[in-house]
N, C-alpha and C. Protein backbone atom coordinates (compact mmCIF):
# COMPACT_ATOMS: atom_id res chain seq x y z
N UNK A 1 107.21 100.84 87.88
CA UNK A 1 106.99 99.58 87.22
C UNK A 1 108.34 98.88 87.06
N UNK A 2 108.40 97.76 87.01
CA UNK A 2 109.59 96.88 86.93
C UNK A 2 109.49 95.42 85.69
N UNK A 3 110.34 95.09 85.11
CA UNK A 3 110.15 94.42 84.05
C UNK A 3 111.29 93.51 84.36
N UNK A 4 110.87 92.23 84.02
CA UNK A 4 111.32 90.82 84.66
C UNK A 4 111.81 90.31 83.40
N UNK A 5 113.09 89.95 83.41
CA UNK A 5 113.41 89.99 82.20
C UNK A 5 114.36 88.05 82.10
N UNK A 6 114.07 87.36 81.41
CA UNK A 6 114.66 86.09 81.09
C UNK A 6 116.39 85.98 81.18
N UNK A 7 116.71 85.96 82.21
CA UNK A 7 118.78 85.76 82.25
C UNK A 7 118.93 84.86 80.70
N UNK A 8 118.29 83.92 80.80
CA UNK A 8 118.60 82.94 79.56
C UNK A 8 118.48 82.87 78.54
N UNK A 9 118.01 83.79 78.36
CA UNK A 9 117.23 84.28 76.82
C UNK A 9 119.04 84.17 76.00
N UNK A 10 119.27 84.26 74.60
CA UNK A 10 120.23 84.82 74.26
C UNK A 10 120.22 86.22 74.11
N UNK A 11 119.28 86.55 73.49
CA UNK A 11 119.22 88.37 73.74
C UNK A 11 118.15 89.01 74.70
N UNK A 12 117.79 89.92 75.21
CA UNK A 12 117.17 89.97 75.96
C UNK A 12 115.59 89.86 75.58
N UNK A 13 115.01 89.23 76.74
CA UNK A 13 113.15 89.02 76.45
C UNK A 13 112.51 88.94 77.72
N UNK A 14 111.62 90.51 77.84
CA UNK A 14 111.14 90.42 78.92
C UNK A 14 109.85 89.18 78.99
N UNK A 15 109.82 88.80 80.01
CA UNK A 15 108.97 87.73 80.53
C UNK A 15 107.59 88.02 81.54
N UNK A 16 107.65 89.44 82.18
CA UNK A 16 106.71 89.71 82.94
C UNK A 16 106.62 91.20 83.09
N UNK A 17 106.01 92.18 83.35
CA UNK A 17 105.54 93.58 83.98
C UNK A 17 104.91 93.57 85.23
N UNK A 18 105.52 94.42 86.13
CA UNK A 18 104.78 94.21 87.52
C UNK A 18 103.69 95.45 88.00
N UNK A 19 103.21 95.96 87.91
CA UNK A 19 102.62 97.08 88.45
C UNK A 19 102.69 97.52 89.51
N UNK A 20 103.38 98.01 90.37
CA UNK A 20 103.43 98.11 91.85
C UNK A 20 102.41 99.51 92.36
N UNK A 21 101.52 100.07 92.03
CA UNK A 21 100.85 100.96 92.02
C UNK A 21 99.80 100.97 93.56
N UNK A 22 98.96 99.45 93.52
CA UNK A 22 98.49 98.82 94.62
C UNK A 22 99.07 97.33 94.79
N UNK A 23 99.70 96.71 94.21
CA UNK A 23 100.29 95.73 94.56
C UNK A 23 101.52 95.51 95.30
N UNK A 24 101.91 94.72 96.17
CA UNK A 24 103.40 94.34 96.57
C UNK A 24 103.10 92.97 96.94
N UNK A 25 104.48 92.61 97.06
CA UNK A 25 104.89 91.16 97.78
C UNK A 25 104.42 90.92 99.28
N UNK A 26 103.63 89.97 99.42
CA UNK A 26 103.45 89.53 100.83
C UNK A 26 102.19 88.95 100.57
N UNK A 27 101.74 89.25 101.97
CA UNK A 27 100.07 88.41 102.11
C UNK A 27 99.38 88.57 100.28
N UNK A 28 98.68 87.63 99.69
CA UNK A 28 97.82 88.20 98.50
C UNK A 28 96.20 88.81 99.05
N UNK A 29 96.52 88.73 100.34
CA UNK A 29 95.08 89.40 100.77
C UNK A 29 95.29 90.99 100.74
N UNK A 30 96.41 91.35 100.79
CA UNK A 30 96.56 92.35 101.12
C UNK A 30 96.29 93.60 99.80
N UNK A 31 96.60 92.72 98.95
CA UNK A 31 96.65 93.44 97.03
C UNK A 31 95.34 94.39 97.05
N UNK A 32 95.19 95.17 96.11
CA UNK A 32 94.16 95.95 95.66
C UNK A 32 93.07 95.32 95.35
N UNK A 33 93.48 93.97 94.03
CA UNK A 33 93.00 93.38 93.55
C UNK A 33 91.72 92.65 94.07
N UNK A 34 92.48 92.11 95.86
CA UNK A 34 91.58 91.07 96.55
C UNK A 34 90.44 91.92 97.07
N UNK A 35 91.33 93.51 97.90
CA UNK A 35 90.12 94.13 98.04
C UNK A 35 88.76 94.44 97.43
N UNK A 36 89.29 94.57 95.75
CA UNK A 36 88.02 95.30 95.09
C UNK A 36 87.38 93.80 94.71
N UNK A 37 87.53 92.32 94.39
CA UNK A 37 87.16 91.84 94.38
C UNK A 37 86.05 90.83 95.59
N UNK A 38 86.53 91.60 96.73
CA UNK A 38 85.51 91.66 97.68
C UNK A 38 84.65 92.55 98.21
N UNK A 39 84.91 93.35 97.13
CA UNK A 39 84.02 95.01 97.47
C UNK A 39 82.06 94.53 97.49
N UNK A 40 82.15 93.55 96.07
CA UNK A 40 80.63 93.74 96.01
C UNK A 40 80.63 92.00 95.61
N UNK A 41 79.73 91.65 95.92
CA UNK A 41 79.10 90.30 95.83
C UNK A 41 77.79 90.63 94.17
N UNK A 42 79.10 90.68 92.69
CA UNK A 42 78.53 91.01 91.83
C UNK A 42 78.87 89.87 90.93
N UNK A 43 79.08 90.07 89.66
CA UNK A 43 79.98 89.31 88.30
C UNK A 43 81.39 88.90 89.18
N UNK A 44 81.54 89.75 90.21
CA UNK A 44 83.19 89.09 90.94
C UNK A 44 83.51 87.95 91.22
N UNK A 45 82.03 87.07 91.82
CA UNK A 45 82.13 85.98 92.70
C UNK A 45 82.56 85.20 92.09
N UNK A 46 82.68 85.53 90.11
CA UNK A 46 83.22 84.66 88.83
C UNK A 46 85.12 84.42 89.69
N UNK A 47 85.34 85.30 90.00
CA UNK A 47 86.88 85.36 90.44
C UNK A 47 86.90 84.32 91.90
N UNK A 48 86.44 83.87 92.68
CA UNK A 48 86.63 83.41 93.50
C UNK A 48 86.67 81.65 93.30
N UNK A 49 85.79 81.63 92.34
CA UNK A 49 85.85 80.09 91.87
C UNK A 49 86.72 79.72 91.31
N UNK A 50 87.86 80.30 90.47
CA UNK A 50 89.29 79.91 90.13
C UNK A 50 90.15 80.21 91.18
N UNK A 51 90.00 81.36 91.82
CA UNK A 51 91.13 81.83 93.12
C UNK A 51 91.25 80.80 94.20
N UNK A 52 90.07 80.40 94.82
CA UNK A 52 90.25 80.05 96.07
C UNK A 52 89.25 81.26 97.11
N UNK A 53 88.52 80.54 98.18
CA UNK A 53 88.49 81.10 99.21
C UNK A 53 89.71 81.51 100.11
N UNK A 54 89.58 83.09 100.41
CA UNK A 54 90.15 83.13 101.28
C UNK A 54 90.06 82.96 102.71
N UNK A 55 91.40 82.86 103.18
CA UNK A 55 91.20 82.63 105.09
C UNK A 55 90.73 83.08 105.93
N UNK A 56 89.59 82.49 106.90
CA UNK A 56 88.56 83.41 107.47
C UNK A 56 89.06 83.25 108.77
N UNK A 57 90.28 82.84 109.08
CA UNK A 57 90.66 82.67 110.83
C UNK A 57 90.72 84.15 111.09
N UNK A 58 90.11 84.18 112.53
CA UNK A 58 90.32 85.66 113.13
C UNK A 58 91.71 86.24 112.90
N UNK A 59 92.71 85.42 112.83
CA UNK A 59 94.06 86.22 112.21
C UNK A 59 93.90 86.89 110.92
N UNK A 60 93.37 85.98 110.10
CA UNK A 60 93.06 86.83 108.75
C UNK A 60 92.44 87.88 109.08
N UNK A 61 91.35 87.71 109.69
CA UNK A 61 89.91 88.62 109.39
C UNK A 61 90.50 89.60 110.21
N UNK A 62 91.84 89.78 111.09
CA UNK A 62 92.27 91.18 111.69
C UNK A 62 93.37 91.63 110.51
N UNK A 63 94.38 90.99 109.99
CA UNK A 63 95.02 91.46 108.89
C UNK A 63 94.21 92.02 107.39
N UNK A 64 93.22 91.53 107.53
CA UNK A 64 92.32 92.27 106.14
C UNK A 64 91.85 93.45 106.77
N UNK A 65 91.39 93.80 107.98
CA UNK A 65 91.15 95.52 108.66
C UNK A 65 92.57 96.10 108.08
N UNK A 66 93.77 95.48 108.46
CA UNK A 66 94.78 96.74 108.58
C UNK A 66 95.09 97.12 107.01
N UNK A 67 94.94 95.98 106.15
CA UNK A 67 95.00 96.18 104.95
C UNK A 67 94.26 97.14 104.28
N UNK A 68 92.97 96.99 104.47
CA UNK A 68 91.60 98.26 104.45
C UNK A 68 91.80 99.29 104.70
N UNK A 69 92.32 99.52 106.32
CA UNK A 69 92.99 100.60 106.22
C UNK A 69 94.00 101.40 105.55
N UNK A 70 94.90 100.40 105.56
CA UNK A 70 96.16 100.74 104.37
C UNK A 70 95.02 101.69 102.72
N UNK A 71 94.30 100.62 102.83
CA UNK A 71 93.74 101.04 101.56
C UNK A 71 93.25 102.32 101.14
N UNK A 72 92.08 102.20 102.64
CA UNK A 72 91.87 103.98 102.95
C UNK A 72 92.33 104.69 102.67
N UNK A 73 93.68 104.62 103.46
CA UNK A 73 94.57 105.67 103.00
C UNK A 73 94.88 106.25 101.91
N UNK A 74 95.42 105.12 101.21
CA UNK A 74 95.29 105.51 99.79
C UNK A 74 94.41 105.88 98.93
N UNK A 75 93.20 105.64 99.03
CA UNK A 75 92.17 106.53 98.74
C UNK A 75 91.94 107.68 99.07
N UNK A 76 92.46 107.60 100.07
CA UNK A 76 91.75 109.13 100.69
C UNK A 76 93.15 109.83 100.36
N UNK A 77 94.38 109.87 99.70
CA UNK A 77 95.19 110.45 99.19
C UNK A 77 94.70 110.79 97.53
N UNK A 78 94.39 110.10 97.22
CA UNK A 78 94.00 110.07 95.97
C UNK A 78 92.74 110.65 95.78
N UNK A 79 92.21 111.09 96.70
CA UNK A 79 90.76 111.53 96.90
C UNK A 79 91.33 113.19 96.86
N UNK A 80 92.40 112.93 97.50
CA UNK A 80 92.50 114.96 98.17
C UNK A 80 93.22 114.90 96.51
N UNK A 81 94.45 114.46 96.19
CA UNK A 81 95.03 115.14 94.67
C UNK A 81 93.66 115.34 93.47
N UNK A 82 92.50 114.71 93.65
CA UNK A 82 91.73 115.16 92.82
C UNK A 82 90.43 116.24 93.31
N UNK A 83 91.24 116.68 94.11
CA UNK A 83 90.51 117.83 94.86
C UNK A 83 88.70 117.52 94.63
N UNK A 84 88.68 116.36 95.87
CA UNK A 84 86.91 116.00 95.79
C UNK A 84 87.32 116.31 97.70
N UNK A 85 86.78 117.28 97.84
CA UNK A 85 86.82 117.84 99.51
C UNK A 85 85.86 116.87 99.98
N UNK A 86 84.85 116.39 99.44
CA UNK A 86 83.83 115.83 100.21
C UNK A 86 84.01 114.72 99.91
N UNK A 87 84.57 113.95 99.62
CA UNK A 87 84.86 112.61 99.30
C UNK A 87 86.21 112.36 100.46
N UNK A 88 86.88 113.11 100.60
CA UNK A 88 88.38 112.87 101.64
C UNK A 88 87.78 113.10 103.06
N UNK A 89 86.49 114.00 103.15
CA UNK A 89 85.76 114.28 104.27
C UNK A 89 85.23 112.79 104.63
N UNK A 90 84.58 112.30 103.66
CA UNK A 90 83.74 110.50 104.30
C UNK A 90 84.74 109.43 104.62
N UNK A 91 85.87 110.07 103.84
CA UNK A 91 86.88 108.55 103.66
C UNK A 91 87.13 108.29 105.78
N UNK A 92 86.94 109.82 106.44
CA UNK A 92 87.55 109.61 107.69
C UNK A 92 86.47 108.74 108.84
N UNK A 93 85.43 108.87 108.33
CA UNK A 93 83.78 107.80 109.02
C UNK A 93 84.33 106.06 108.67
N UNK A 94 85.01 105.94 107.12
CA UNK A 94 85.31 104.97 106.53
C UNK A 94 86.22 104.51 107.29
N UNK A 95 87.24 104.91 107.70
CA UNK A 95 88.68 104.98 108.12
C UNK A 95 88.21 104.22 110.17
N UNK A 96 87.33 105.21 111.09
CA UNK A 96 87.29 105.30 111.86
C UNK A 96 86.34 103.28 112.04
N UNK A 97 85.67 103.63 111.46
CA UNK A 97 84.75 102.40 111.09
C UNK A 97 85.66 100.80 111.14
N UNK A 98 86.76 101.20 110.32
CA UNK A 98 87.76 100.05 110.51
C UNK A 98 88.57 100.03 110.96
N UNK A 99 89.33 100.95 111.71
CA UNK A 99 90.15 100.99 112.82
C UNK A 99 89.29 100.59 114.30
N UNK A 100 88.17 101.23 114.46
CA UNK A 100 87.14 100.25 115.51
C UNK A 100 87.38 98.77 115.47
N UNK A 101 86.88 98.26 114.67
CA UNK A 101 86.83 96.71 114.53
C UNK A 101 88.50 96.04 114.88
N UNK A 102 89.56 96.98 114.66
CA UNK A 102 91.06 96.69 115.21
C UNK A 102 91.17 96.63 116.52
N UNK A 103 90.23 96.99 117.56
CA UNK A 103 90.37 96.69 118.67
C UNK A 103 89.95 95.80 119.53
């Protein structure tokens, strides 16, 4: 975690907390956030009407696979440290599923 802190302040005052856990700098398609908010067409779609649609050019729609994947991954890491064998077993159908569509 990293804490963003005001140069101008006279004494110090943080101004922000970042979580870098699933987040980083770059595309915002790429975040955790966008993923799970496109997971299900539920109470989410509340989030899209302040956000913005995102970009549906075939450039996007191939950078959101690799992101997915990215994601996978991380699931399926997080799948094996909580020792669910059969859950790290599906993540690879999941995995194969969207690496297809990369080609």
């Amino acid at each position: 975690m990293d804490r963003l802190m005001d140069p101008a302040a006279p004494e110090p005052l943080m101004t922000g907390v970042l979580d870098f856990d699933r987040t980083w700098f770059g595309d915002p398609a790429a975040d955790w956030t966008i993923r799970m908010a496109r997971a299900k067409d539920d109470e989410r779609t509340a989030f899209w009407e302040s956000y913005g649609v995102l970009d549906r050019s075939p450039a996007a729609v191939w950078r959101a696979r690799v992101y997915e994947a990215r994601h996978l991954g991380a699931i399926r890491l997080e799948r094996h440290r909580l020792a669910k064998a059969d859950a790290v077993r599906e993540s690879y159908s999941a995995m194969a599923e969207v690496l297809a569509g990369l080609t």
